[in-house]
N, C-alpha and C. Protein backbone atom coordinates (compact mmCIF):
# COMPACT_ATOMS: atom_id res chain seq x y z
N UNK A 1 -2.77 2.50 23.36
CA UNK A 1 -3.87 3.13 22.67
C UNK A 1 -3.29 4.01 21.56
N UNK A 2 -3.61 4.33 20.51
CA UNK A 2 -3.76 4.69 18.92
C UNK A 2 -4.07 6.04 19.60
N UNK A 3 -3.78 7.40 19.51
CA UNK A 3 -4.03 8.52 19.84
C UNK A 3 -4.21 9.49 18.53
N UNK A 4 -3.67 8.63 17.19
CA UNK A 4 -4.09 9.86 15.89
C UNK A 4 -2.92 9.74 15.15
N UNK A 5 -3.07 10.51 14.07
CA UNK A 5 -1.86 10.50 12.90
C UNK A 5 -0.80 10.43 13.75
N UNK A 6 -0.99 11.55 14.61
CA UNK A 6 0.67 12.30 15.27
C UNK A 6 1.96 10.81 15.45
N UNK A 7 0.88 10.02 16.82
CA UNK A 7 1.61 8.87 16.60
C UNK A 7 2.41 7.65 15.36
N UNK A 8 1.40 8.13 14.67
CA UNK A 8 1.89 7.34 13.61
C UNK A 8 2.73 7.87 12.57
N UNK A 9 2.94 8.88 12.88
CA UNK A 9 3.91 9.85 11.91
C UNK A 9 5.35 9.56 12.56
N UNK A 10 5.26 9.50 14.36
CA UNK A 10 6.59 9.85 14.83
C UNK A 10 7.04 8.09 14.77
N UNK A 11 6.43 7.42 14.53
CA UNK A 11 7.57 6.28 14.43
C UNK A 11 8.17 5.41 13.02
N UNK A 12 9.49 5.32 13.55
CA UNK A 12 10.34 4.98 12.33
C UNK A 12 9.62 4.00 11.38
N UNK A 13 9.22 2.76 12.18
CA UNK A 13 8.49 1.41 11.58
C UNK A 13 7.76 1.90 10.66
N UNK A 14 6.58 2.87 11.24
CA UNK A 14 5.22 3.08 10.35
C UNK A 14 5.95 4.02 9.13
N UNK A 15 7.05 4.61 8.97
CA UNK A 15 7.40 5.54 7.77
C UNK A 15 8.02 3.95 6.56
N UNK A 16 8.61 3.73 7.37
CA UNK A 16 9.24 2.36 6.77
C UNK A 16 7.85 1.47 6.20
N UNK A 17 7.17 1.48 7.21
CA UNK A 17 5.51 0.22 6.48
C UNK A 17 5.13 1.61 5.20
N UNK A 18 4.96 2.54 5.65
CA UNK A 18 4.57 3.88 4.35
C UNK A 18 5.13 3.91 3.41
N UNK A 19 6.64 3.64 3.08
CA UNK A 19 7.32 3.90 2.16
C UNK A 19 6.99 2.53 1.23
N UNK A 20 7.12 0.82 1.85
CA UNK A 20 7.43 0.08 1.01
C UNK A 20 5.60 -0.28 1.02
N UNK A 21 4.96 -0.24 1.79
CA UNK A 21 3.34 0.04 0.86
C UNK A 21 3.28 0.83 -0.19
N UNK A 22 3.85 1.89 -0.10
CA UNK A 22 3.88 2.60 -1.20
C UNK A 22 3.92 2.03 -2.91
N UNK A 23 5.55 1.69 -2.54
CA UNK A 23 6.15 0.94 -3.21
C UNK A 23 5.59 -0.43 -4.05
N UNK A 24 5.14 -1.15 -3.11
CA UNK A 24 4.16 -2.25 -3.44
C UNK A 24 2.95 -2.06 -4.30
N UNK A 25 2.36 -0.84 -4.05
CA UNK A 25 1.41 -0.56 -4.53
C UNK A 25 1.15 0.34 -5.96
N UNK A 26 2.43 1.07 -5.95
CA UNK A 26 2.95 1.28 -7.15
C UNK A 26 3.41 0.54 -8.20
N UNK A 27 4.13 -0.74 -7.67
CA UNK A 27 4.54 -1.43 -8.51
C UNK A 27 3.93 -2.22 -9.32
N UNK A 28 2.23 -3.12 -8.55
CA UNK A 28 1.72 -3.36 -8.72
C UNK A 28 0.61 -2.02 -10.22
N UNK A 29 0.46 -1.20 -9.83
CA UNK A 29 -0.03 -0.16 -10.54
C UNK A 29 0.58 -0.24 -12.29
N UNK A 30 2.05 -0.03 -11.81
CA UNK A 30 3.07 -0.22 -13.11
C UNK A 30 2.88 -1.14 -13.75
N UNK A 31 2.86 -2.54 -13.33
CA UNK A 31 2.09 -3.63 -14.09
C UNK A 31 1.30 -3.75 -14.81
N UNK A 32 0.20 -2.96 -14.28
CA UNK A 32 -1.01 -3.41 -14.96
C UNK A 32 -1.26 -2.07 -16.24
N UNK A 33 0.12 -1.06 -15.78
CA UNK A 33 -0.20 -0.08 -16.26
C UNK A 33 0.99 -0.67 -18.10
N UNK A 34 1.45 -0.86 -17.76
CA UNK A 34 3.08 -0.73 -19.11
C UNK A 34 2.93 -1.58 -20.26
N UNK A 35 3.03 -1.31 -21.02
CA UNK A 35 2.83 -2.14 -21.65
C UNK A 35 3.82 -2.94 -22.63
N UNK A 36 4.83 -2.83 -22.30
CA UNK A 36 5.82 -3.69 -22.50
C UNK A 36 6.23 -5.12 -21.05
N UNK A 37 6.25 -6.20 -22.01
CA UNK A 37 6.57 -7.12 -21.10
C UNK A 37 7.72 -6.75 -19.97
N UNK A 38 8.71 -6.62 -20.48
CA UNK A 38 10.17 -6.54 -19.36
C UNK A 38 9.30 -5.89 -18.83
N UNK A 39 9.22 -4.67 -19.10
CA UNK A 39 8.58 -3.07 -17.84
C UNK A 39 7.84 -4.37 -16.97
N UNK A 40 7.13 -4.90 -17.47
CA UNK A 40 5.91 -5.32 -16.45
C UNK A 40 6.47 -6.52 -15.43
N UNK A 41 7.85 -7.20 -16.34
CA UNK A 41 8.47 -8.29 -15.10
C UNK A 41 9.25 -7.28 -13.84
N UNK A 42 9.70 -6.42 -14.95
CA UNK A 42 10.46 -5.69 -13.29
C UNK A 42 9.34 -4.75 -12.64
N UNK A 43 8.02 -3.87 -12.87
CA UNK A 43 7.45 -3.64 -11.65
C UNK A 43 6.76 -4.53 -10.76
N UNK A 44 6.60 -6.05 -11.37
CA UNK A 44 6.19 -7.29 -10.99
C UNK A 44 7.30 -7.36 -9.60
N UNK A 45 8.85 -7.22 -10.35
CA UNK A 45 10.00 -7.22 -8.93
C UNK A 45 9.85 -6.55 -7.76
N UNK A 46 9.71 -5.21 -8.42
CA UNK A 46 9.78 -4.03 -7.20
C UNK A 46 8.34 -4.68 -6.27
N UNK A 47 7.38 -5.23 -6.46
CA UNK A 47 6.72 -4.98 -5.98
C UNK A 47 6.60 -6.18 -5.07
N UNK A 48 7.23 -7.36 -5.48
CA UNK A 48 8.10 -8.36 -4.45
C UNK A 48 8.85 -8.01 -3.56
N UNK A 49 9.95 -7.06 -3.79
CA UNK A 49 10.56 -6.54 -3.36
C UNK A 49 10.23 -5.89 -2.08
N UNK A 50 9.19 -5.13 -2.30
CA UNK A 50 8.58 -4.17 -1.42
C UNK A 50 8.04 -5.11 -0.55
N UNK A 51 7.16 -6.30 -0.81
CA UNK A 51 6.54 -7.19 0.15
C UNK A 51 7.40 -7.67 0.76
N UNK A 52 8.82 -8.09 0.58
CA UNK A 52 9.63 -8.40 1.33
C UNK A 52 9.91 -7.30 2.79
N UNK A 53 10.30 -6.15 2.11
CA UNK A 53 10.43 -5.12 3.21
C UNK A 53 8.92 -4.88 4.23
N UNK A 54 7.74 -5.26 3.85
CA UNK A 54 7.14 -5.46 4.46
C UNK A 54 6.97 -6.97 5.75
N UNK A 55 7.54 -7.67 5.29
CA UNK A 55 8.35 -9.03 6.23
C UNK A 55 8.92 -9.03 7.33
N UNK A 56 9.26 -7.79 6.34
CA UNK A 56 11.07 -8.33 7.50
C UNK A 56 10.09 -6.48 8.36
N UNK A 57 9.57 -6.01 8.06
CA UNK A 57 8.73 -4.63 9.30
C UNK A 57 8.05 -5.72 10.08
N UNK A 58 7.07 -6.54 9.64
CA UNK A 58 6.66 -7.75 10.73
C UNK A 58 7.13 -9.06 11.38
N UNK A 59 8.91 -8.08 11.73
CA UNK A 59 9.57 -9.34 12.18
C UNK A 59 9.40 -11.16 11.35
N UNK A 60 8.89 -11.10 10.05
CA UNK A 60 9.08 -12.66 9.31
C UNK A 60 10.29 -12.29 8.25
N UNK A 61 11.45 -12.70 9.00
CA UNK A 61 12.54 -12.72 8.21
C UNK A 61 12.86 -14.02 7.03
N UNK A 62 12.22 -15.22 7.58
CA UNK A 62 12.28 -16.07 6.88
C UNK A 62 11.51 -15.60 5.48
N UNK A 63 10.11 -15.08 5.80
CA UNK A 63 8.87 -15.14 4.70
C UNK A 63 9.55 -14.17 3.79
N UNK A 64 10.47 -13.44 4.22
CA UNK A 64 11.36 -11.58 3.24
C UNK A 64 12.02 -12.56 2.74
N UNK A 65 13.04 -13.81 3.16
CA UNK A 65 13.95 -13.52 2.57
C UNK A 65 13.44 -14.63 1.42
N UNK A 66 12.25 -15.88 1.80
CA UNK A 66 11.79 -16.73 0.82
C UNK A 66 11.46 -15.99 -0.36
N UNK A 67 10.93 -14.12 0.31
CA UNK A 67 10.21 -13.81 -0.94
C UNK A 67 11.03 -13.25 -2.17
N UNK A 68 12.36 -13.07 -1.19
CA UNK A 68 13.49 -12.65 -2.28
C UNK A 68 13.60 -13.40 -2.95
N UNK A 69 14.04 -14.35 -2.47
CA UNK A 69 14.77 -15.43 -3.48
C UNK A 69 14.03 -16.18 -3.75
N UNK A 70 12.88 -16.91 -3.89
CA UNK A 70 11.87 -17.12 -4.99
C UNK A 70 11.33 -15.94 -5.65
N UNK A 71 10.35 -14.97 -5.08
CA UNK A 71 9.50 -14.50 -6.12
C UNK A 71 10.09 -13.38 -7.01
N UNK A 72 11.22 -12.88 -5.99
CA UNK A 72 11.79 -11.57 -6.76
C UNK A 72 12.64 -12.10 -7.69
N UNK A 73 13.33 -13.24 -6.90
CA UNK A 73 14.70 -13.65 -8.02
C UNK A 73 13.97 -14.67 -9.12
N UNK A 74 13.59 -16.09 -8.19
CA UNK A 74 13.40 -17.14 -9.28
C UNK A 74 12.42 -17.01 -10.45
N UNK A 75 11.11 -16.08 -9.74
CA UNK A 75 9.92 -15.81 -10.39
C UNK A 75 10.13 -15.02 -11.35
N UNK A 76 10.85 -13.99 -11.21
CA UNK A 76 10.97 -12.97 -12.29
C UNK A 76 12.19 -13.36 -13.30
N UNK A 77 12.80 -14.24 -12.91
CA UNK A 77 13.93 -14.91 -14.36
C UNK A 77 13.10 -15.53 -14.77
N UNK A 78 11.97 -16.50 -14.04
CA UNK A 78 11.69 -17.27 -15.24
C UNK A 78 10.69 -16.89 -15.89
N UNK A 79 9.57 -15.66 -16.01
CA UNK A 79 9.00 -14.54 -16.70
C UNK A 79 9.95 -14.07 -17.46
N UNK A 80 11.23 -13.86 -17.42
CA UNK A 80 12.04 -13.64 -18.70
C UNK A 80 12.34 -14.48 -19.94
N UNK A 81 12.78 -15.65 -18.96
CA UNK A 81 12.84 -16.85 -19.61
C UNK A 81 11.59 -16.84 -20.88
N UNK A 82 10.16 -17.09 -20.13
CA UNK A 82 9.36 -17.28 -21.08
C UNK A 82 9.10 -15.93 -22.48
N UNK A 83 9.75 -14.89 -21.94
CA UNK A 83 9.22 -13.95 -22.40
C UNK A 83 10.06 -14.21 -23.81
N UNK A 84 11.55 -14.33 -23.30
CA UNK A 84 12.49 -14.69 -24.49
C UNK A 84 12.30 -15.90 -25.23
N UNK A 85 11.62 -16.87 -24.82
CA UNK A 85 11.67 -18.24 -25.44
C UNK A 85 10.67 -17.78 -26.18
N UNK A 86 9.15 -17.47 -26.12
CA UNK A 86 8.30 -17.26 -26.99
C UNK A 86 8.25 -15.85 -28.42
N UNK A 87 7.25 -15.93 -28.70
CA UNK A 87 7.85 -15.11 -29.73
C UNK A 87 6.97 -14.08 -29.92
N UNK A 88 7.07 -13.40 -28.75
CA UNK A 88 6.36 -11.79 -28.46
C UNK A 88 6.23 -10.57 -29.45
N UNK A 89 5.27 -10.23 -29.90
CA UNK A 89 5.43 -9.33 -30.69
C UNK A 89 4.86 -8.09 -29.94
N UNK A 90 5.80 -7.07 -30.05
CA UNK A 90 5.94 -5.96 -29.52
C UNK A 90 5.08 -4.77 -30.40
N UNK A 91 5.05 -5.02 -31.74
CA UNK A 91 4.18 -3.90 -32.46
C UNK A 91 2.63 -4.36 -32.53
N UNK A 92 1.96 -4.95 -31.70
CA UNK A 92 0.42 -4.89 -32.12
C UNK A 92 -0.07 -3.89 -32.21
N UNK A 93 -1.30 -4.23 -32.55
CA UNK A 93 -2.33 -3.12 -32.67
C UNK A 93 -2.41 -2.50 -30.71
N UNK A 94 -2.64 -1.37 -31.20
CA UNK A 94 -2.73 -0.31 -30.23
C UNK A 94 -4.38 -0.13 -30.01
N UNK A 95 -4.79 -0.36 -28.83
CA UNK A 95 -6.53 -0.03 -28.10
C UNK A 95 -6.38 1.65 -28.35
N UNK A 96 -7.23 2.15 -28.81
CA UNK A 96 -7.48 3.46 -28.50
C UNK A 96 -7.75 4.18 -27.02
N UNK A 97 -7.13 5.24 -26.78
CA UNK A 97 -7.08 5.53 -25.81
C UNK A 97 -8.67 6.11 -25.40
N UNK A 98 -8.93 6.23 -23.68
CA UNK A 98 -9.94 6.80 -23.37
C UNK A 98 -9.87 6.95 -21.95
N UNK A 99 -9.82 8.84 -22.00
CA UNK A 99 -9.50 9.38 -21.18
C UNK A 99 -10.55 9.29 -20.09
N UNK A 100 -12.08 8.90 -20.43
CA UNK A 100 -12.71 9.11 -19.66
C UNK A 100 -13.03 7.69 -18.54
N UNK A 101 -12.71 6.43 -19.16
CA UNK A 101 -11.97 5.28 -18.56
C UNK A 101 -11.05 5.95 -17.39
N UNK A 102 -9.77 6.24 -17.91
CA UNK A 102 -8.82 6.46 -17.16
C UNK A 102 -9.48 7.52 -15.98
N UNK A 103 -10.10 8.75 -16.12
CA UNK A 103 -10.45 9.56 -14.97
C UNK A 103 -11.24 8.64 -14.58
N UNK A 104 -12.08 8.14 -14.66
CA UNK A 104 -13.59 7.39 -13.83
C UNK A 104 -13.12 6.26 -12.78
N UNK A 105 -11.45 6.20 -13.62
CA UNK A 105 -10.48 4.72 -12.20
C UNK A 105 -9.98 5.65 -11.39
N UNK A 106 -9.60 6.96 -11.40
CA UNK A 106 -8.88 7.91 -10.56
C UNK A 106 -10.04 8.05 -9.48
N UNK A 107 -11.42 8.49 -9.85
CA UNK A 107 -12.08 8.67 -9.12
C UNK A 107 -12.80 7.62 -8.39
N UNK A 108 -12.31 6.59 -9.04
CA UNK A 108 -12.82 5.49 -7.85
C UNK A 108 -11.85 5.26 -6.84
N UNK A 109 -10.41 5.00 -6.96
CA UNK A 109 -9.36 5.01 -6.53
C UNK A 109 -9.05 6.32 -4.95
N UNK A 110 -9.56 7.77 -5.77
CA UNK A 110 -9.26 8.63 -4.90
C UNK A 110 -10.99 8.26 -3.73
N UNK A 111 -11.88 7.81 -4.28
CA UNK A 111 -13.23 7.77 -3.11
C UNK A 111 -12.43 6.40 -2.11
N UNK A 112 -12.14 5.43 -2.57
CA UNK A 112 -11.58 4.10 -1.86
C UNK A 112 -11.23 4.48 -1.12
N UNK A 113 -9.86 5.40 -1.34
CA UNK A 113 -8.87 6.01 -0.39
C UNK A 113 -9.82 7.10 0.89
N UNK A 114 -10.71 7.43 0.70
CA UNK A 114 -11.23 8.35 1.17
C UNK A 114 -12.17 7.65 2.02
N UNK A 115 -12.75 6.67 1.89
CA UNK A 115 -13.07 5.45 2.59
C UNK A 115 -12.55 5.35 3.60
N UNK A 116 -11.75 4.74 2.98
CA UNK A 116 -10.05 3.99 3.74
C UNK A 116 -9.58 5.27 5.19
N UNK A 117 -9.44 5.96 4.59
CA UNK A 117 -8.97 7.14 5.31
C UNK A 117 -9.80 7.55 6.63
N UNK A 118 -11.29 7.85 5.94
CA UNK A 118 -12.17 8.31 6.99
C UNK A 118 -12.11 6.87 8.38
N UNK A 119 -12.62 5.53 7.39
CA UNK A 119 -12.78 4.37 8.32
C UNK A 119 -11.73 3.91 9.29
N UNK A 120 -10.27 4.50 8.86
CA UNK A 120 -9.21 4.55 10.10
C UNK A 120 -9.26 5.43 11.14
N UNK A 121 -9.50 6.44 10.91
CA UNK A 121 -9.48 7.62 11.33
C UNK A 121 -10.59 7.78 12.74
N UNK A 122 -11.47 7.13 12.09
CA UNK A 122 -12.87 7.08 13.33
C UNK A 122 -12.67 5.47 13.71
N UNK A 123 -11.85 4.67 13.64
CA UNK A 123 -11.22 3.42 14.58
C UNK A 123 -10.59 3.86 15.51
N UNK A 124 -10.71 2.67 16.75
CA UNK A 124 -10.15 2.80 18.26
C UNK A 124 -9.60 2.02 18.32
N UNK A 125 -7.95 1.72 17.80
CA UNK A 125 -7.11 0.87 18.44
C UNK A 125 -6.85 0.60 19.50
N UNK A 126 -6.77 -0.85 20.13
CA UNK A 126 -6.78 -1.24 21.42
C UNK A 126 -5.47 -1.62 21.41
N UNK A 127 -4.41 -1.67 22.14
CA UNK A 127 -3.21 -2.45 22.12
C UNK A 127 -3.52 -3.75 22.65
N UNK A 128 -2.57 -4.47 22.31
CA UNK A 128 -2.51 -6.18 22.53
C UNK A 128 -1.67 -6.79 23.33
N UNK A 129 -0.65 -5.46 23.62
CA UNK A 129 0.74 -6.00 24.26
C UNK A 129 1.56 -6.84 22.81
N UNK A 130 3.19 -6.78 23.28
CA UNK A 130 4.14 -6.93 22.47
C UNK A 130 3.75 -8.22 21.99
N UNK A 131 4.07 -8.34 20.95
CA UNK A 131 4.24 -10.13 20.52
C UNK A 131 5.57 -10.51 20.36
N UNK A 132 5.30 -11.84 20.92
CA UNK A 132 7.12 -12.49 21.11
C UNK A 132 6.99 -13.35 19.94
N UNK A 133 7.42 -12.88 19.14
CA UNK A 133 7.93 -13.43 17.78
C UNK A 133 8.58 -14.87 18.05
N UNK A 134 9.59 -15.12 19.24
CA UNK A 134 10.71 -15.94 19.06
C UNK A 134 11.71 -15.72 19.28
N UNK A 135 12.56 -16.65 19.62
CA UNK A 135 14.16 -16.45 19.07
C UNK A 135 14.75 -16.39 17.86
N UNK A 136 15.07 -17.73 17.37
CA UNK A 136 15.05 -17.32 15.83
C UNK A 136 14.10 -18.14 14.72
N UNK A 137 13.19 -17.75 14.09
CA UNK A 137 11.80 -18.32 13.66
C UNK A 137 12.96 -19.34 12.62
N UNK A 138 13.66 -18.53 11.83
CA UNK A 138 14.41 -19.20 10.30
C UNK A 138 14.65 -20.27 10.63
N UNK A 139 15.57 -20.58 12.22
CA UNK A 139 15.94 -21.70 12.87
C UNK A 139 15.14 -22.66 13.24
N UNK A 140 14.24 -22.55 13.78
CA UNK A 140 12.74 -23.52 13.62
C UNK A 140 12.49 -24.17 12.46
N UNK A 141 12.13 -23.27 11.34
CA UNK A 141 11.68 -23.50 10.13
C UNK A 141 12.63 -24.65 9.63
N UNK A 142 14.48 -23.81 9.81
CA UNK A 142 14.83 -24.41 9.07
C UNK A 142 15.00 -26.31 9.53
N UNK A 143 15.03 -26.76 11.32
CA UNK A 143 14.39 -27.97 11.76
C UNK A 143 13.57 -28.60 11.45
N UNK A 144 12.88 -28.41 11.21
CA UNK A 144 11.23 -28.74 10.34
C UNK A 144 11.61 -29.11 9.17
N UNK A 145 12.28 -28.05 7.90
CA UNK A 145 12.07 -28.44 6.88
C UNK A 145 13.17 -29.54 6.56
N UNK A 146 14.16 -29.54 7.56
CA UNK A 146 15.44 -30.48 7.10
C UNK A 146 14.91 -32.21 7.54
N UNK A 147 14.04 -31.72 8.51
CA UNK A 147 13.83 -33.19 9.82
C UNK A 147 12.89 -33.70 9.49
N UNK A 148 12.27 -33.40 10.01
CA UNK A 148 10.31 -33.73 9.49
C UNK A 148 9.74 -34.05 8.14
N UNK A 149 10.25 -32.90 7.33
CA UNK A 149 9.58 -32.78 5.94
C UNK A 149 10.35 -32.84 5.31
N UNK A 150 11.95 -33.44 5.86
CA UNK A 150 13.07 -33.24 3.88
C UNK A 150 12.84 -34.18 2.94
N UNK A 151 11.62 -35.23 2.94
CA UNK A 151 11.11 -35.77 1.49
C UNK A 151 10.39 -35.51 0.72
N UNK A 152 9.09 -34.53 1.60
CA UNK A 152 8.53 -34.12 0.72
C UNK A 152 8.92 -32.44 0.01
N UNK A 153 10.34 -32.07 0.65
CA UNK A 153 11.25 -31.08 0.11
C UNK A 153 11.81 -31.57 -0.97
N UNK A 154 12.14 -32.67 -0.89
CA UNK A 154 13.33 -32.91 -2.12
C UNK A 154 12.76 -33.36 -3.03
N UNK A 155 10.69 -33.89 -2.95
CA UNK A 155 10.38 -34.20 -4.16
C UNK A 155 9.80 -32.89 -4.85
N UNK A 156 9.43 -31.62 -3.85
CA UNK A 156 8.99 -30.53 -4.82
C UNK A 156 10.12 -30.08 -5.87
N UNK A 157 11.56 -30.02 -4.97
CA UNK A 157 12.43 -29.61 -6.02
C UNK A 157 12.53 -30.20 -7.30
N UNK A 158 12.42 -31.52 -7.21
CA UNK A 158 13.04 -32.49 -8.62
C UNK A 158 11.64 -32.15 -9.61
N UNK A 159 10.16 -32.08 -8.50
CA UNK A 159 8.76 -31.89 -9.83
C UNK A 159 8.89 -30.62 -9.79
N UNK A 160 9.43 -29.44 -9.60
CA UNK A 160 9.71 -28.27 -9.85
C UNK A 160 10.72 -28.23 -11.48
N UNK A 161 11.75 -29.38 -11.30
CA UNK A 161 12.98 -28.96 -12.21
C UNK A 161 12.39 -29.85 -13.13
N UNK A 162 11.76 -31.13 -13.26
CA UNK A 162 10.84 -31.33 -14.00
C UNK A 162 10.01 -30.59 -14.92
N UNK A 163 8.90 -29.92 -14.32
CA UNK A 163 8.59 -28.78 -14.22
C UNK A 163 9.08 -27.79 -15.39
N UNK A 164 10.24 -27.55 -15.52
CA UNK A 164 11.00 -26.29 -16.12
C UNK A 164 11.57 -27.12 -17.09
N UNK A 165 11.93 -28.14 -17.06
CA UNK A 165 12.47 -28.76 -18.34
C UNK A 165 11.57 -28.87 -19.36
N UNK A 166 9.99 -29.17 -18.44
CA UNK A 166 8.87 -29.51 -19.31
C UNK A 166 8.64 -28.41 -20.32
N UNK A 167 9.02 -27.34 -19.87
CA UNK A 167 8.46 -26.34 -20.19
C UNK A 167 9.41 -25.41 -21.59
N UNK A 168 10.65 -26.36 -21.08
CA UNK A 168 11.74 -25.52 -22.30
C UNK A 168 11.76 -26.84 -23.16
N UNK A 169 11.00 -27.73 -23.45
CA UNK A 169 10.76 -29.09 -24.40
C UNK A 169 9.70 -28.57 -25.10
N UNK A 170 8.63 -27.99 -24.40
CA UNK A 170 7.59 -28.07 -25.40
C UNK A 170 7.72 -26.27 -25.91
N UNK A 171 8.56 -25.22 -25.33
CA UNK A 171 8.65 -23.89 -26.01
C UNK A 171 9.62 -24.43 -27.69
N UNK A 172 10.97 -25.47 -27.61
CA UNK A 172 11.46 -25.73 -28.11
C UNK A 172 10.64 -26.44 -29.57
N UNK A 173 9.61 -27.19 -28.90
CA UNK A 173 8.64 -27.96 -30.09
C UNK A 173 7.99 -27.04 -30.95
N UNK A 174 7.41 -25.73 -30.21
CA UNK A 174 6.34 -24.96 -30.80
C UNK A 174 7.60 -23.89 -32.11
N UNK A 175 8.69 -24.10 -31.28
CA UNK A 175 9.17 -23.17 -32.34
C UNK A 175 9.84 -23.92 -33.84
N UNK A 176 9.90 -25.34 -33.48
CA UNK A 176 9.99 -25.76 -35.29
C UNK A 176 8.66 -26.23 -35.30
């Protein structure tokens, strides 16, 4: 049984789920907030990043580490990639600012949270008992994907690299 903050303050996990929610949710924020491309591929990272550390807190080590190395690594080079191949212009015109936009999202943001807050707060967690995750899930997965499914593995890769060639043929066309 869920007894109140207290509990959820004293364990390591939930500071660890606090910190990279955080994180996630910031990063995401940064995005939508920056307005320079790079800025926006790397809080795009952190915020992969952070979902990873959220993975691997719900025991899916496989799903952390897929998310590394696709979304943090592969995803965000090739958002560079495009960023550099095309021909971005960095001085546009500037939106005028408006402060009263910006407060009227704070205050929706801080009521959500306040929502959020109250509607946990007056919840009655029931426990479920432990969940047995497994031995080792990666090891499963990785049976499956070698045994079962390594054709239709080896054709995503090749229409994947397809895919990316397609894509540096026709950036290459647009620029003569």
């Amino acid at each position: 049984m869920f007894n109140g903050i207290g509990d959820f303050l004293s364990s390591g996990s939930s500071w660890a789920f606090f910190i990279f929610a955080l994180l996630a949710i910031g990063g995401a924020i940064f995005m939508i907030s920056f307005t320079k491309v790079v800025h926006m591929v790397i809080a795009v990272a952190l915020t992969f990043i952070s979902l990873a550390g959220l993975y691997i807190i719900l025991e899916a080590e496989f799903v952390a580490f897929v998310q590394v190395l696709i979304y943090a690594g592969a995803i965000s080079i090739l958002m560079i990639f495009g960023i550099m191949m095309t021909k971005h212009r960095q001085g546009e015109e500037e939106e005028p600012r408006r402060p009263w936009l910006e407060g009227l999202a704070i205050v929706g943001a801080l009521g959500l949270f306040g929502v959020l807050f109250y509607a946990i707060q007056k919840t009655t967690f029931v426990s479920q008992g432990a969940l047995d995750a497994g031995k080792d899930n990666t090891l499963e997965i990785g049976k499956l994907l070698y045994n079962q499914y390594v054709i239709p593995f080896e054709i995503m890769s090749v229409l994947l690299t397809v895919a990316f060639i397609g894509a540096i043929v026709v950036a290459k066309r647009e620029e003569d």
